[in-house]
PDB file of N, CA and C in Angstrom:
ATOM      1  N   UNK A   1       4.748 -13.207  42.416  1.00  0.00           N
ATOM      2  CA  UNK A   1       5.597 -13.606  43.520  1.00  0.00           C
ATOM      3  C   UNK A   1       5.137 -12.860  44.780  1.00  0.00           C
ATOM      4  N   UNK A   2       4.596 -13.242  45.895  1.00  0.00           N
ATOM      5  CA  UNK A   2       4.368 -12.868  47.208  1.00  0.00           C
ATOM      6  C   UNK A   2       5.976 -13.344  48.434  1.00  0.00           C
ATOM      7  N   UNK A   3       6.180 -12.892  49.234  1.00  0.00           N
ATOM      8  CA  UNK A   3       6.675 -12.116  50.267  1.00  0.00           C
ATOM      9  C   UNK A   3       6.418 -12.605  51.644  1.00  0.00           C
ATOM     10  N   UNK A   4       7.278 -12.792  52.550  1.00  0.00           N
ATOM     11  CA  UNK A   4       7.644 -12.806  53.762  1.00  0.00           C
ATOM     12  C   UNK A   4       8.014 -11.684  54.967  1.00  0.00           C
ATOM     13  N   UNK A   5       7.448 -11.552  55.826  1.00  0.00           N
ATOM     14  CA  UNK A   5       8.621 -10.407  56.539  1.00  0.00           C
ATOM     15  C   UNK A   5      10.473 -11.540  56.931  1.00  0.00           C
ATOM     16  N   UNK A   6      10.075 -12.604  56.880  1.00  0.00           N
ATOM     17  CA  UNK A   6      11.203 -13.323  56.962  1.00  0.00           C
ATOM     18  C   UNK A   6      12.346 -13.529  55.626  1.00  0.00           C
ATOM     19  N   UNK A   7      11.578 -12.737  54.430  1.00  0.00           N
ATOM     20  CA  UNK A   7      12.402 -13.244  53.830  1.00  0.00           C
ATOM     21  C   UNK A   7      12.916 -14.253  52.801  1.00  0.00           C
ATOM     22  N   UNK A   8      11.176 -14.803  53.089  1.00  0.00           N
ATOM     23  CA  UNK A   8      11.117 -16.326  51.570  1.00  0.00           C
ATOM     24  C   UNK A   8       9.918 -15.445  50.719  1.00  0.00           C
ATOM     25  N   UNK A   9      10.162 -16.259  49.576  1.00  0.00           N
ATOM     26  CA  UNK A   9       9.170 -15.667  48.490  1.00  0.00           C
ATOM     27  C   UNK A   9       8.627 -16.774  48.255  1.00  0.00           C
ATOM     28  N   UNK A  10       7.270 -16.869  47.488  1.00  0.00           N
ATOM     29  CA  UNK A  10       6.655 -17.965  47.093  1.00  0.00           C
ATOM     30  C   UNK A  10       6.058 -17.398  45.544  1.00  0.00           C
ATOM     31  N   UNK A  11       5.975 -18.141  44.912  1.00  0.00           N
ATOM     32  CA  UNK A  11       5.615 -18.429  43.580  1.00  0.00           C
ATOM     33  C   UNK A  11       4.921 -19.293  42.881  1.00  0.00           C
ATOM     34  N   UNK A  12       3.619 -19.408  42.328  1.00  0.00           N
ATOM     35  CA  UNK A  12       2.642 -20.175  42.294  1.00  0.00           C
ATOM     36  C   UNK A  12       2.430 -20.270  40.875  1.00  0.00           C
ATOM     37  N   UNK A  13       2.602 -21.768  40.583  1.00  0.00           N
ATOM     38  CA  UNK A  13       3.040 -22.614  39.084  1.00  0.00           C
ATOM     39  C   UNK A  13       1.513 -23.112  39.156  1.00  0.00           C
ATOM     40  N   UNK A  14       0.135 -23.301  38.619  1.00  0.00           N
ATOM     41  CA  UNK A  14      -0.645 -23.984  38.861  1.00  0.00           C
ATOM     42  C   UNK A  14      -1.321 -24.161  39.845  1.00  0.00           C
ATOM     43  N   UNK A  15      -0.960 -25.155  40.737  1.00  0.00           N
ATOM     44  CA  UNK A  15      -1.428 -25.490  41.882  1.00  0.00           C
ATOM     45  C   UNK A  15       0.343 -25.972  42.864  1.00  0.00           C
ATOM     46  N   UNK A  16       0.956 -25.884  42.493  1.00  0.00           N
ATOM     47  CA  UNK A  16       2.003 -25.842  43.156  1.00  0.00           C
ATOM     48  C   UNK A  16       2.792 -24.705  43.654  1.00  0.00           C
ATOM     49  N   UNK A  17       3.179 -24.231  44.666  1.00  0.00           N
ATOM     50  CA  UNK A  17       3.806 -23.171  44.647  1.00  0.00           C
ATOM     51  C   UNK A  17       5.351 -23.523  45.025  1.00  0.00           C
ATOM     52  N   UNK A  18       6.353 -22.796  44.705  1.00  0.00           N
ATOM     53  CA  UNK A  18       7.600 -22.607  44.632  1.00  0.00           C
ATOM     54  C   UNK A  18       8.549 -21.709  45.623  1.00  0.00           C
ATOM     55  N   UNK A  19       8.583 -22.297  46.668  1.00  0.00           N
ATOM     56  CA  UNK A  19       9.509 -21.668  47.444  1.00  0.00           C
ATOM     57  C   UNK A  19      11.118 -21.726  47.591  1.00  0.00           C
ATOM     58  N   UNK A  20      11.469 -20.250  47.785  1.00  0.00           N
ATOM     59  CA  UNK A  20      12.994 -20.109  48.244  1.00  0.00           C
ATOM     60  C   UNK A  20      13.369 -18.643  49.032  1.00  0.00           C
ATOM     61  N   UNK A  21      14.298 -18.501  49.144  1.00  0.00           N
ATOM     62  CA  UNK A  21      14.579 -16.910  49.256  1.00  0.00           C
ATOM     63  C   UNK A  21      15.126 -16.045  49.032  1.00  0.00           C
ATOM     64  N   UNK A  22      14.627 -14.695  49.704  1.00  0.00           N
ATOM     65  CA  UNK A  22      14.668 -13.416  48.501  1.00  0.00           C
ATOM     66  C   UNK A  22      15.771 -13.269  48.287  1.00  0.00           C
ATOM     67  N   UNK A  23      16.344 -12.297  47.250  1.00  0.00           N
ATOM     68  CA  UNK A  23      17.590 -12.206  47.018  1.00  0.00           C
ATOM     69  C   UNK A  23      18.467 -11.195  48.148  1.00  0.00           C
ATOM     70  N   UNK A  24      17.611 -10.286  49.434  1.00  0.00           N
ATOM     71  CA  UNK A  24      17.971  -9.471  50.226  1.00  0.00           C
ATOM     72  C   UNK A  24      18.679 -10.804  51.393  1.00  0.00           C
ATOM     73  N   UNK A  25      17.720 -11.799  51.544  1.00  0.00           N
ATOM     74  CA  UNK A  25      18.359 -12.706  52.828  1.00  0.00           C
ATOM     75  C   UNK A  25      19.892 -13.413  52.087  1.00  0.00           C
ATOM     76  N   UNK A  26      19.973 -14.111  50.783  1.00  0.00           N
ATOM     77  CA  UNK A  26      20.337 -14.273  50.446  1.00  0.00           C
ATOM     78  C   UNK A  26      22.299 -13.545  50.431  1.00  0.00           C
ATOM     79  N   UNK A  27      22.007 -12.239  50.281  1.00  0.00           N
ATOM     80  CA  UNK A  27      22.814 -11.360  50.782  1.00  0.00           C
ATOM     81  C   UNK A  27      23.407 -10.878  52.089  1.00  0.00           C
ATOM     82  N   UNK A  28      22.432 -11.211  53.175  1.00  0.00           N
ATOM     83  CA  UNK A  28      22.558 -11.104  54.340  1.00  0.00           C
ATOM     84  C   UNK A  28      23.459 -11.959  54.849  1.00  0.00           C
ATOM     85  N   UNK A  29      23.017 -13.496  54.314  1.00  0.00           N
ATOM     86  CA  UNK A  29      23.749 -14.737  54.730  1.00  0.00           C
ATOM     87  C   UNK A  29      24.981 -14.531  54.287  1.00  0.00           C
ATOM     88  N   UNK A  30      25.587 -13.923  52.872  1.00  0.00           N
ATOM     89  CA  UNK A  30      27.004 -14.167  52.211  1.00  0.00           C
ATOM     90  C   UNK A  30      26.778 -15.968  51.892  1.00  0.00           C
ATOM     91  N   UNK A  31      28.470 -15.863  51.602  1.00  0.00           N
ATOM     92  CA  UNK A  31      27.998 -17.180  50.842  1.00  0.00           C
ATOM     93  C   UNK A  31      27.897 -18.931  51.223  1.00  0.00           C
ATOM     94  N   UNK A  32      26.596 -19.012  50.397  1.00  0.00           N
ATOM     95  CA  UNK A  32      25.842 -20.522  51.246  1.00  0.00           C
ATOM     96  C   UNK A  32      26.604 -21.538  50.872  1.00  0.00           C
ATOM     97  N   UNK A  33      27.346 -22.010  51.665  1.00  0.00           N
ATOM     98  CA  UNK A  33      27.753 -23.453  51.668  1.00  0.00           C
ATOM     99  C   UNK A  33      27.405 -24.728  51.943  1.00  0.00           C
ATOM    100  N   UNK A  34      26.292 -24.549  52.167  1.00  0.00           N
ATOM    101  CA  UNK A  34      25.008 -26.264  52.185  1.00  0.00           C
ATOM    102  C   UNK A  34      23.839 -25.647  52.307  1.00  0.00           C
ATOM    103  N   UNK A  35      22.990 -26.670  52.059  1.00  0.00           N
ATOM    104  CA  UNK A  35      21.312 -26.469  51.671  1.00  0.00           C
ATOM    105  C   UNK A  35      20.627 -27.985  52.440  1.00  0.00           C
ATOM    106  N   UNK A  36      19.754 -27.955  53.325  1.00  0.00           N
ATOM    107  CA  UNK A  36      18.949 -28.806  53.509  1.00  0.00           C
ATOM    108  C   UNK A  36      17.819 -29.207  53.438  1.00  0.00           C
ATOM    109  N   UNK A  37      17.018 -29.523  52.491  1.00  0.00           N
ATOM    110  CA  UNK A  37      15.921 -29.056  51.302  1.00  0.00           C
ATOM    111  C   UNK A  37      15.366 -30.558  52.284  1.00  0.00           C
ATOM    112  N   UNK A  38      13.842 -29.924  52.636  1.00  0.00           N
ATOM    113  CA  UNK A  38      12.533 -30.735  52.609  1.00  0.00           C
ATOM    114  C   UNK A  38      12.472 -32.198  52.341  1.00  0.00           C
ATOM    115  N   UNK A  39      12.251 -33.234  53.144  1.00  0.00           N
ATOM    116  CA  UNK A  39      11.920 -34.634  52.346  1.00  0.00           C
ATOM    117  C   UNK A  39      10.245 -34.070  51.542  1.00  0.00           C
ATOM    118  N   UNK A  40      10.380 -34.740  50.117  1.00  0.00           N
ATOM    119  CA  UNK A  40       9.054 -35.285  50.007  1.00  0.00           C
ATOM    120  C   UNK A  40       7.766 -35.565  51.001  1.00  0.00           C
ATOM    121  N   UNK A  41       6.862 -35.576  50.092  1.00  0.00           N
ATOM    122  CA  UNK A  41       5.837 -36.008  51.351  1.00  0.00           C
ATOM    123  C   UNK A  41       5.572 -35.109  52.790  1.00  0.00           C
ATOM    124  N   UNK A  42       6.567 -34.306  53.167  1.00  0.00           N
ATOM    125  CA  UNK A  42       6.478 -33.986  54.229  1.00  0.00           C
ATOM    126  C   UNK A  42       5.199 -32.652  54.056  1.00  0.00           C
ATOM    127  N   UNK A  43       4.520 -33.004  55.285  1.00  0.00           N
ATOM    128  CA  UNK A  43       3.339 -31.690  55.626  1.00  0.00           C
ATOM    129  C   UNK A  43       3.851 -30.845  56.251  1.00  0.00           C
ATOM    130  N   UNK A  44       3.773 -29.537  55.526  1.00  0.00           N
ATOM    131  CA  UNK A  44       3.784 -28.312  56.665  1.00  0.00           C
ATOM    132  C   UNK A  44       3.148 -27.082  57.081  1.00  0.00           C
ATOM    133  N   UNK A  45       2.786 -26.204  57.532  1.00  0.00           N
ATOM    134  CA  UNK A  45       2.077 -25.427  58.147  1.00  0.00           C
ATOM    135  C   UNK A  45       2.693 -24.401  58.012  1.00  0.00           C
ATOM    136  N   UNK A  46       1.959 -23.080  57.639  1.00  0.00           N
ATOM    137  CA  UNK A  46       2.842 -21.704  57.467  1.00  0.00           C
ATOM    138  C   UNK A  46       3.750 -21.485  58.771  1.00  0.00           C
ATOM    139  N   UNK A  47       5.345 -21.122  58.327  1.00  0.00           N
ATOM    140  CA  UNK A  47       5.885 -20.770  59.635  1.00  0.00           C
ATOM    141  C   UNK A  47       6.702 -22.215  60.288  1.00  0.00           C
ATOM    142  N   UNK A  48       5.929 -23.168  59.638  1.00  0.00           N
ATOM    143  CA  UNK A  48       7.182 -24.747  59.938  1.00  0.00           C
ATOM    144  C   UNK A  48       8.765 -24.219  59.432  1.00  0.00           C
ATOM    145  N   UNK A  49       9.459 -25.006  59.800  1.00  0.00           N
ATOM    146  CA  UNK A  49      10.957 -25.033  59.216  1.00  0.00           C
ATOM    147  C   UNK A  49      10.483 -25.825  58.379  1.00  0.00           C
ATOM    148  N   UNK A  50      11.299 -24.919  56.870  1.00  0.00           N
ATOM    149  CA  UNK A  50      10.821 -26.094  55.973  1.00  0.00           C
ATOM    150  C   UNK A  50      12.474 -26.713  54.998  1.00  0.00           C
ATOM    151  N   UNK A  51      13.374 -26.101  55.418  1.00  0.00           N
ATOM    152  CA  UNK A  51      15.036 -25.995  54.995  1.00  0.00           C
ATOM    153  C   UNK A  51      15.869 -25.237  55.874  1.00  0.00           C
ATOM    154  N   UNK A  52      16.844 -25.594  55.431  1.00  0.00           N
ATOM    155  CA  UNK A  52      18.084 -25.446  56.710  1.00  0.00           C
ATOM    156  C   UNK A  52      19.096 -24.266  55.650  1.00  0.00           C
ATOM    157  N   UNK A  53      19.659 -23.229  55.713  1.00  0.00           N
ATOM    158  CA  UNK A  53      20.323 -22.931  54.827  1.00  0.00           C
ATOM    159  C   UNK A  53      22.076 -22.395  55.757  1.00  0.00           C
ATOM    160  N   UNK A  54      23.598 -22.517  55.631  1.00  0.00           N
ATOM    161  CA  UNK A  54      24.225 -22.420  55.815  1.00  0.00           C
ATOM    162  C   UNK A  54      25.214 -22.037  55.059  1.00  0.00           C
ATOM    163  N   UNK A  55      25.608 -20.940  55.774  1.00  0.00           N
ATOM    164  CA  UNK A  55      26.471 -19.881  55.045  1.00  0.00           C
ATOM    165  C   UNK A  55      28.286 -19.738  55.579  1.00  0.00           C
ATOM    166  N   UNK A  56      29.202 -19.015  55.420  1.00  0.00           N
ATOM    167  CA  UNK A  56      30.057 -18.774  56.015  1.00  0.00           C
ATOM    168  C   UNK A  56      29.923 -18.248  56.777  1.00  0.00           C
ATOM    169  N   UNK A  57      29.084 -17.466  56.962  1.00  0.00           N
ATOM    170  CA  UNK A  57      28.256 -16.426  58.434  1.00  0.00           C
ATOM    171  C   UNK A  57      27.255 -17.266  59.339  1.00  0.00           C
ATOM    172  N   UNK A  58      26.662 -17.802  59.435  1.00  0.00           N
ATOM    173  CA  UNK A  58      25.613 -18.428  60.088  1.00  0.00           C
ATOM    174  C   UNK A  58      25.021 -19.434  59.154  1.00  0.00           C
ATOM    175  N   UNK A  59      23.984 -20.381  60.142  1.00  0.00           N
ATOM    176  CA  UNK A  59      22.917 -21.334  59.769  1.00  0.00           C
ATOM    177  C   UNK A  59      21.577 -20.448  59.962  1.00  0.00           C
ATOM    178  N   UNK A  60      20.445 -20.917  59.011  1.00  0.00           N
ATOM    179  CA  UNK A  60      19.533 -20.057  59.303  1.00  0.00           C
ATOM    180  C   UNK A  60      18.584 -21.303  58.590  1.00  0.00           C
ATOM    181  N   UNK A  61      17.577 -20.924  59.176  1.00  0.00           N
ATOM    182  CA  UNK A  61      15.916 -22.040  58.871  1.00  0.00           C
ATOM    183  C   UNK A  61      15.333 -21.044  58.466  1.00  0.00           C
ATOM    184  N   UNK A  62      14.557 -21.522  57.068  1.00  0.00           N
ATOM    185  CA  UNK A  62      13.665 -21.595  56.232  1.00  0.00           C
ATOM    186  C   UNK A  62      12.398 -22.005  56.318  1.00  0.00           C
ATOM    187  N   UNK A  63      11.293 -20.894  56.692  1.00  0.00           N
ATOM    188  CA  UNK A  63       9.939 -21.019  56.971  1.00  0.00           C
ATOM    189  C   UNK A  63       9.315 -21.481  55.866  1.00  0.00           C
ATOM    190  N   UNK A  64       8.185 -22.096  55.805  1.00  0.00           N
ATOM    191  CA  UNK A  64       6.798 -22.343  55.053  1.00  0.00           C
ATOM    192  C   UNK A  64       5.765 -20.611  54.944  1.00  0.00           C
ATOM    193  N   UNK A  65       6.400 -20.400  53.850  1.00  0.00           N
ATOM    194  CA  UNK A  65       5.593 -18.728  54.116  1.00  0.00           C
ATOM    195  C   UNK A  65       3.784 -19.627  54.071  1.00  0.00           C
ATOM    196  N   UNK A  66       3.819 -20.741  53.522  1.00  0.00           N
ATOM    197  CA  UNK A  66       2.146 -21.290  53.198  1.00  0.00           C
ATOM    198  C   UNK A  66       1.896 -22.939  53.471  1.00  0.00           C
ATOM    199  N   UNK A  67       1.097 -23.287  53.893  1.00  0.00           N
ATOM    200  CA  UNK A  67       1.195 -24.463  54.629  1.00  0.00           C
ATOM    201  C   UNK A  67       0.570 -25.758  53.431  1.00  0.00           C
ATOM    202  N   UNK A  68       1.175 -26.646  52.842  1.00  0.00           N
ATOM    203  CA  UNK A  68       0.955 -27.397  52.278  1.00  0.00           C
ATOM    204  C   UNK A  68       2.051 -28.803  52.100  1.00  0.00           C
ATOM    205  N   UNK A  69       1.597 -29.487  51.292  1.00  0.00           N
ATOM    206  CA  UNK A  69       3.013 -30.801  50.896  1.00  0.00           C
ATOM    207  C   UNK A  69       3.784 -30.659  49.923  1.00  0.00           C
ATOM    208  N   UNK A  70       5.021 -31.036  50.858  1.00  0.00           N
ATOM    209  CA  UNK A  70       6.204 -30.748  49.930  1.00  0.00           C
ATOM    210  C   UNK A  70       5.940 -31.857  48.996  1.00  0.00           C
ATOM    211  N   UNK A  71       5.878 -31.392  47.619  1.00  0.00           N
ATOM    212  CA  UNK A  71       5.968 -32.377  45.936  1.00  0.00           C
ATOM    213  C   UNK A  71       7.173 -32.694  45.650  1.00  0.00           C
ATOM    214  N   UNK A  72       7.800 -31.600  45.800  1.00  0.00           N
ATOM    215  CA  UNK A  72       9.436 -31.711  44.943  1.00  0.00           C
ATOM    216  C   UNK A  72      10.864 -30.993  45.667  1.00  0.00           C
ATOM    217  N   UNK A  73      11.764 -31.306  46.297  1.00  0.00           N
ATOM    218  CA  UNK A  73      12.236 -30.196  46.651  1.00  0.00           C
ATOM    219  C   UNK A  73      13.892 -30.421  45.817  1.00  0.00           C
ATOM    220  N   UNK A  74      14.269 -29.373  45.552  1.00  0.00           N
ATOM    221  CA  UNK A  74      15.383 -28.975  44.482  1.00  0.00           C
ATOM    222  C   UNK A  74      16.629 -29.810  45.128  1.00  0.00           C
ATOM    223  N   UNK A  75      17.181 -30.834  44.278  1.00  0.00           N
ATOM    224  CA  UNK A  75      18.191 -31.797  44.869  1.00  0.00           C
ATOM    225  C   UNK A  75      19.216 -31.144  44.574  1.00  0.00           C
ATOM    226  N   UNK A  76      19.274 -30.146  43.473  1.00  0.00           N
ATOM    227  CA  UNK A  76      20.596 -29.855  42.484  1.00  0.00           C
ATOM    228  C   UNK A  76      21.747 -29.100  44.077  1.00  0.00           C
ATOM    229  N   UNK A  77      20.634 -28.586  44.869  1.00  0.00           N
ATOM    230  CA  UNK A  77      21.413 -27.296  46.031  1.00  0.00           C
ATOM    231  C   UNK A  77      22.284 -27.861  46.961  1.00  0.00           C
ATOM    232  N   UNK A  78      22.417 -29.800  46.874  1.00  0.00           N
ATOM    233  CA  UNK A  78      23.036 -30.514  47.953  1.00  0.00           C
ATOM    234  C   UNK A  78      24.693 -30.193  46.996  1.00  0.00           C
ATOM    235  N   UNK A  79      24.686 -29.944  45.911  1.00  0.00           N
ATOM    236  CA  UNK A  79      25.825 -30.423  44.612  1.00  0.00           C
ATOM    237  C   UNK A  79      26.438 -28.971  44.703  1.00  0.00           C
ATOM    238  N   UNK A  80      25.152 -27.839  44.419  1.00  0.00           N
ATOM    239  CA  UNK A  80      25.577 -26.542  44.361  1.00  0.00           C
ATOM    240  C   UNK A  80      24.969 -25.784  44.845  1.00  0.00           C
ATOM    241  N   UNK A  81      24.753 -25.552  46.314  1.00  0.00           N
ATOM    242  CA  UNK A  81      24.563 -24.214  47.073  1.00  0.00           C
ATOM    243  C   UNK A  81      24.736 -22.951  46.590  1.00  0.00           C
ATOM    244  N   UNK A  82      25.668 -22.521  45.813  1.00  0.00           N
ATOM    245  CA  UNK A  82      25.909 -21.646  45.703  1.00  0.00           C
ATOM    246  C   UNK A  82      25.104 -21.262  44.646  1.00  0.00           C
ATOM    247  N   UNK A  83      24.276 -21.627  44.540  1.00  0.00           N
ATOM    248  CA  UNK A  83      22.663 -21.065  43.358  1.00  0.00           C
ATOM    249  C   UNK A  83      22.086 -20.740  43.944  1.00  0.00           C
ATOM    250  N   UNK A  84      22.000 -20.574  45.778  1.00  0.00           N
ATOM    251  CA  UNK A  84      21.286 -19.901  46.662  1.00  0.00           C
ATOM    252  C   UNK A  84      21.620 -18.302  46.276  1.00  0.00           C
ATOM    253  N   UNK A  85      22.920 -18.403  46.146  1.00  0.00           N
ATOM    254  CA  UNK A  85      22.930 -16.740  45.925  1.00  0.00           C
ATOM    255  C   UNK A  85      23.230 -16.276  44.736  1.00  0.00           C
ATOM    256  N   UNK A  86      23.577 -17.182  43.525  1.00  0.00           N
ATOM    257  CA  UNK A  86      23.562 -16.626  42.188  1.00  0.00           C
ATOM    258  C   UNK A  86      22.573 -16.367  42.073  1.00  0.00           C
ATOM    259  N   UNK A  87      21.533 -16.826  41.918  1.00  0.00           N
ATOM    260  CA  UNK A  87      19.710 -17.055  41.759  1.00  0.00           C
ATOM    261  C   UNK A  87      19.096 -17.490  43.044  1.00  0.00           C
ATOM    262  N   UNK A  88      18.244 -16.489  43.976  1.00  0.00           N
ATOM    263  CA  UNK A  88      18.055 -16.595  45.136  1.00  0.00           C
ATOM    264  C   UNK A  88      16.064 -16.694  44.770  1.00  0.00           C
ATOM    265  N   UNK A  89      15.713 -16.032  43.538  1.00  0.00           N
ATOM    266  CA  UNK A  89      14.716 -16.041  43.148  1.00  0.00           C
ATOM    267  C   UNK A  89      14.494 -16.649  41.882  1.00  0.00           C
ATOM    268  N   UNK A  90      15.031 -17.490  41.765  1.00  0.00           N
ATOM    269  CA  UNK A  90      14.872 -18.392  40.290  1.00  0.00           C
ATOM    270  C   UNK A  90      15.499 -19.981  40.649  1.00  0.00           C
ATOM    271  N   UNK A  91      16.445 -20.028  40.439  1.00  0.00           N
ATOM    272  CA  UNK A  91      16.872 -21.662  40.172  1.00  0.00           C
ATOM    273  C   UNK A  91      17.712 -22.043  41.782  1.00  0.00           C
ATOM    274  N   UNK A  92      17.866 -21.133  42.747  1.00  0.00           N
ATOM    275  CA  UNK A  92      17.898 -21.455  43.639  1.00  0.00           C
ATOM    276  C   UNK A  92      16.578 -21.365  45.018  1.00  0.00           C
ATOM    277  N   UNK A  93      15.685 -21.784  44.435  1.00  0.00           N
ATOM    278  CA  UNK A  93      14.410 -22.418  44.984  1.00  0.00           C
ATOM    279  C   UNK A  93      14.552 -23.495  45.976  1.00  0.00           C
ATOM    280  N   UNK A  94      13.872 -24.018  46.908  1.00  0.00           N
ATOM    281  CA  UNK A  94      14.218 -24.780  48.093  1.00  0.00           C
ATOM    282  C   UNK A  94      12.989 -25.781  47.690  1.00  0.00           C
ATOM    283  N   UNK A  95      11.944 -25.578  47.767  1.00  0.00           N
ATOM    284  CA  UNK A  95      10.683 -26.736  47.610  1.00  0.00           C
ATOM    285  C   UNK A  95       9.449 -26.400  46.720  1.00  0.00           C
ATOM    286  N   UNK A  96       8.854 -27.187  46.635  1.00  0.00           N
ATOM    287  CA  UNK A  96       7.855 -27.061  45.942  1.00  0.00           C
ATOM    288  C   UNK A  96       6.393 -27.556  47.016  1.00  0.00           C
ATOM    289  N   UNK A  97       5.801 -26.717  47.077  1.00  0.00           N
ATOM    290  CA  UNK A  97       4.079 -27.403  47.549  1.00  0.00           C
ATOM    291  C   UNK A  97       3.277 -27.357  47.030  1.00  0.00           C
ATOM    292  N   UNK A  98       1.962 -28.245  47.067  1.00  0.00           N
ATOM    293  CA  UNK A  98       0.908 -28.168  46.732  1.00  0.00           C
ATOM    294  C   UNK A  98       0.605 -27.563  47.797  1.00  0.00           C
ATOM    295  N   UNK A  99      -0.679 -26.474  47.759  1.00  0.00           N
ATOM    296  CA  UNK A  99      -1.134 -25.631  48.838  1.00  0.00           C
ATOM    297  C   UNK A  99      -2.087 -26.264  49.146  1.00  0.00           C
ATOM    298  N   UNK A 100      -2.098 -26.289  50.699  1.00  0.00           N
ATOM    299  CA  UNK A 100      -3.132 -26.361  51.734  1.00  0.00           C
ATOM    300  C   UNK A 100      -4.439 -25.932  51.262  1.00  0.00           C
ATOM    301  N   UNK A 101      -4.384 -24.614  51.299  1.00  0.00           N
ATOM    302  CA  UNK A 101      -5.002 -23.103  51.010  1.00  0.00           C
ATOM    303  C   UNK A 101      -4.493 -22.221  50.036  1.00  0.00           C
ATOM    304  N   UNK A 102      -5.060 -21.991  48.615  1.00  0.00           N
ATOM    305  CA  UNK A 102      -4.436 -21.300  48.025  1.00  0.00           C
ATOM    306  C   UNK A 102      -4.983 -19.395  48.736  1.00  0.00           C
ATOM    307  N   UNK A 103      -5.678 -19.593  49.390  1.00  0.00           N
ATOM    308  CA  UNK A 103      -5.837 -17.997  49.796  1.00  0.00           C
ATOM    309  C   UNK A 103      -4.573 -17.764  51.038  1.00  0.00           C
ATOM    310  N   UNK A 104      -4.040 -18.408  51.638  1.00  0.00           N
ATOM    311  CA  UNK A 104      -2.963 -18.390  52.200  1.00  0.00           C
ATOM    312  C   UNK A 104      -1.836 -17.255  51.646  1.00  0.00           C
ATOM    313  N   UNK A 105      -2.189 -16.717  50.049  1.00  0.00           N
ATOM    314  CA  UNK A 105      -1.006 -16.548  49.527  1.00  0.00           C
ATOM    315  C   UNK A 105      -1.565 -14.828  50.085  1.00  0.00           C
ATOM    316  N   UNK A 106      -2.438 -14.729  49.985  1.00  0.00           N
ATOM    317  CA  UNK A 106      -3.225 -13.281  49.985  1.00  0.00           C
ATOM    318  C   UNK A 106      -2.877 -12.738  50.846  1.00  0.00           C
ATOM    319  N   UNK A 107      -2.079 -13.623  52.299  1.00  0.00           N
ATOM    320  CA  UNK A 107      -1.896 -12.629  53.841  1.00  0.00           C
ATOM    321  C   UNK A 107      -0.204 -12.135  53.273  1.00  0.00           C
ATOM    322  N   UNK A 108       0.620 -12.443  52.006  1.00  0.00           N
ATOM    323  CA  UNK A 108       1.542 -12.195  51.756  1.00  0.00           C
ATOM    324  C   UNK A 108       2.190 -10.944  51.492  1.00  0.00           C
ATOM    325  N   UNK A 109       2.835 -10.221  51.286  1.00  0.00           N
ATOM    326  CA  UNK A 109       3.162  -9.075  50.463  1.00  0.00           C
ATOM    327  C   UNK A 109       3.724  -9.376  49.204  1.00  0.00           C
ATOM    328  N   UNK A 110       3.000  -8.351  48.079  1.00  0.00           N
ATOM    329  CA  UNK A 110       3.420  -7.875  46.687  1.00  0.00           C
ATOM    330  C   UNK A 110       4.582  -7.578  46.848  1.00  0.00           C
ATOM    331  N   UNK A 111       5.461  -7.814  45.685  1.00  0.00           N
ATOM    332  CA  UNK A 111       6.822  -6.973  45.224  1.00  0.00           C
ATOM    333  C   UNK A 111       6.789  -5.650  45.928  1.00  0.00           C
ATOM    334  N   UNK A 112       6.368  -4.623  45.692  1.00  0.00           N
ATOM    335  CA  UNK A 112       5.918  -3.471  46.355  1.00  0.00           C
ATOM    336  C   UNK A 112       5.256  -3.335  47.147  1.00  0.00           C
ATOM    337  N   UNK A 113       4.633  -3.856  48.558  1.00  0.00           N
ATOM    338  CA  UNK A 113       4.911  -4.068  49.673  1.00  0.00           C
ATOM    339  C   UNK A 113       6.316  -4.331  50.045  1.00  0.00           C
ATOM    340  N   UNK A 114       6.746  -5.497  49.729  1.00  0.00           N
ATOM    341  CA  UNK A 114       8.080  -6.639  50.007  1.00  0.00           C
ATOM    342  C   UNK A 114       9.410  -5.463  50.367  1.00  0.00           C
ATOM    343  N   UNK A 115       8.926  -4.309  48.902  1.00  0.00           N
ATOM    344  CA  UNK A 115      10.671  -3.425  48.822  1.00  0.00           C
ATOM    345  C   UNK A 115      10.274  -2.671  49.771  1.00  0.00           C
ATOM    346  N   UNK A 116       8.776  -1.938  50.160  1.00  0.00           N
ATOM    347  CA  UNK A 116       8.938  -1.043  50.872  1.00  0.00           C
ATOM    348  C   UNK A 116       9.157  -1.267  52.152  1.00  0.00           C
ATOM    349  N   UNK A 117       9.111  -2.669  52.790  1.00  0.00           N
ATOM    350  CA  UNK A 117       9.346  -3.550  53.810  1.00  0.00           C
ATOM    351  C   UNK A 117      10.908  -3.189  54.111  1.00  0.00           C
ATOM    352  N   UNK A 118      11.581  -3.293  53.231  1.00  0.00           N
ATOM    353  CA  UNK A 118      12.800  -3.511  52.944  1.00  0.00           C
ATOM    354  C   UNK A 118      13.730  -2.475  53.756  1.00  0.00           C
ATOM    355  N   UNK A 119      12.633  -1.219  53.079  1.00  0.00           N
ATOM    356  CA  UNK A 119      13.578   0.104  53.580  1.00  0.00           C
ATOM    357  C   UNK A 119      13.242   0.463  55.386  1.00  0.00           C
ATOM    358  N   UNK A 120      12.400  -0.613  56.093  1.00  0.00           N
ATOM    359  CA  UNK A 120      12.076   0.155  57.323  1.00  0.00           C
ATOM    360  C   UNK A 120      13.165  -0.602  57.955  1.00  0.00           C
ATOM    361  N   UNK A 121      14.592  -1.695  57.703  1.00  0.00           N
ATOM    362  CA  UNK A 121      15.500  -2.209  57.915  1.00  0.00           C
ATOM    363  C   UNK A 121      16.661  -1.588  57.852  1.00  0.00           C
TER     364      UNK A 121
END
């Protein structure tokens, strides 16, 4: 799993990678009450809005930590948002891409980068 300074993680299945976010933003937001997950098909570029996420605290957009096409993006989060913050790194996932660039993932931070990121906040 690679890292954002924003806050999304990505996760790479094959040739698809798996985006959502970390369980720290996740926390930040409190709790998400809608999800606006990616059409299909759509191209994006590291740093695009790639989801909309809305909380009782604020709305907040969801970057492309890696620039590729959205394959799949998680329908279940329109039903139940609130898997954004039960599972912020597992089953509350936002999209899926095929990568552009799989070296894209390399400008990312490790788990350990990511925490020590964490503490200069």
């Amino acid at each position: 799993m690679r890292f954002t300074k924003d806050h999304e993680w990505v996760e790479l299945e094959g040739e698809v990678a798996v985006i959502g976010i970390t369980a720290y933003a996740a926390e930040q937001l409190g709790d998400v009450v809608f999800v606006e997950t990616p059409e299909v098909g759509k191209a994006v570029k590291a740093g695009d809005n790639l989801a909309v996420v809305e909380s009782v605290k604020a709305a907040s957009d969801v970057y492309a930590p890696v620039a590729g096409e959205v394959v799949e993006a998680n329908e279940a989060l329109a039903d139940a948002p609130e898997t954004v913050n039960a599972a912020p790194e597992a089953a509350g996932w936002f999209a899926k891409l095929r990568l552009a660039n799989p070296a894209d993932l390399e400008a990312l931070m490790d788990r350990p980068a990511y925490e020590a990121y964490l503490q200069t906040l």
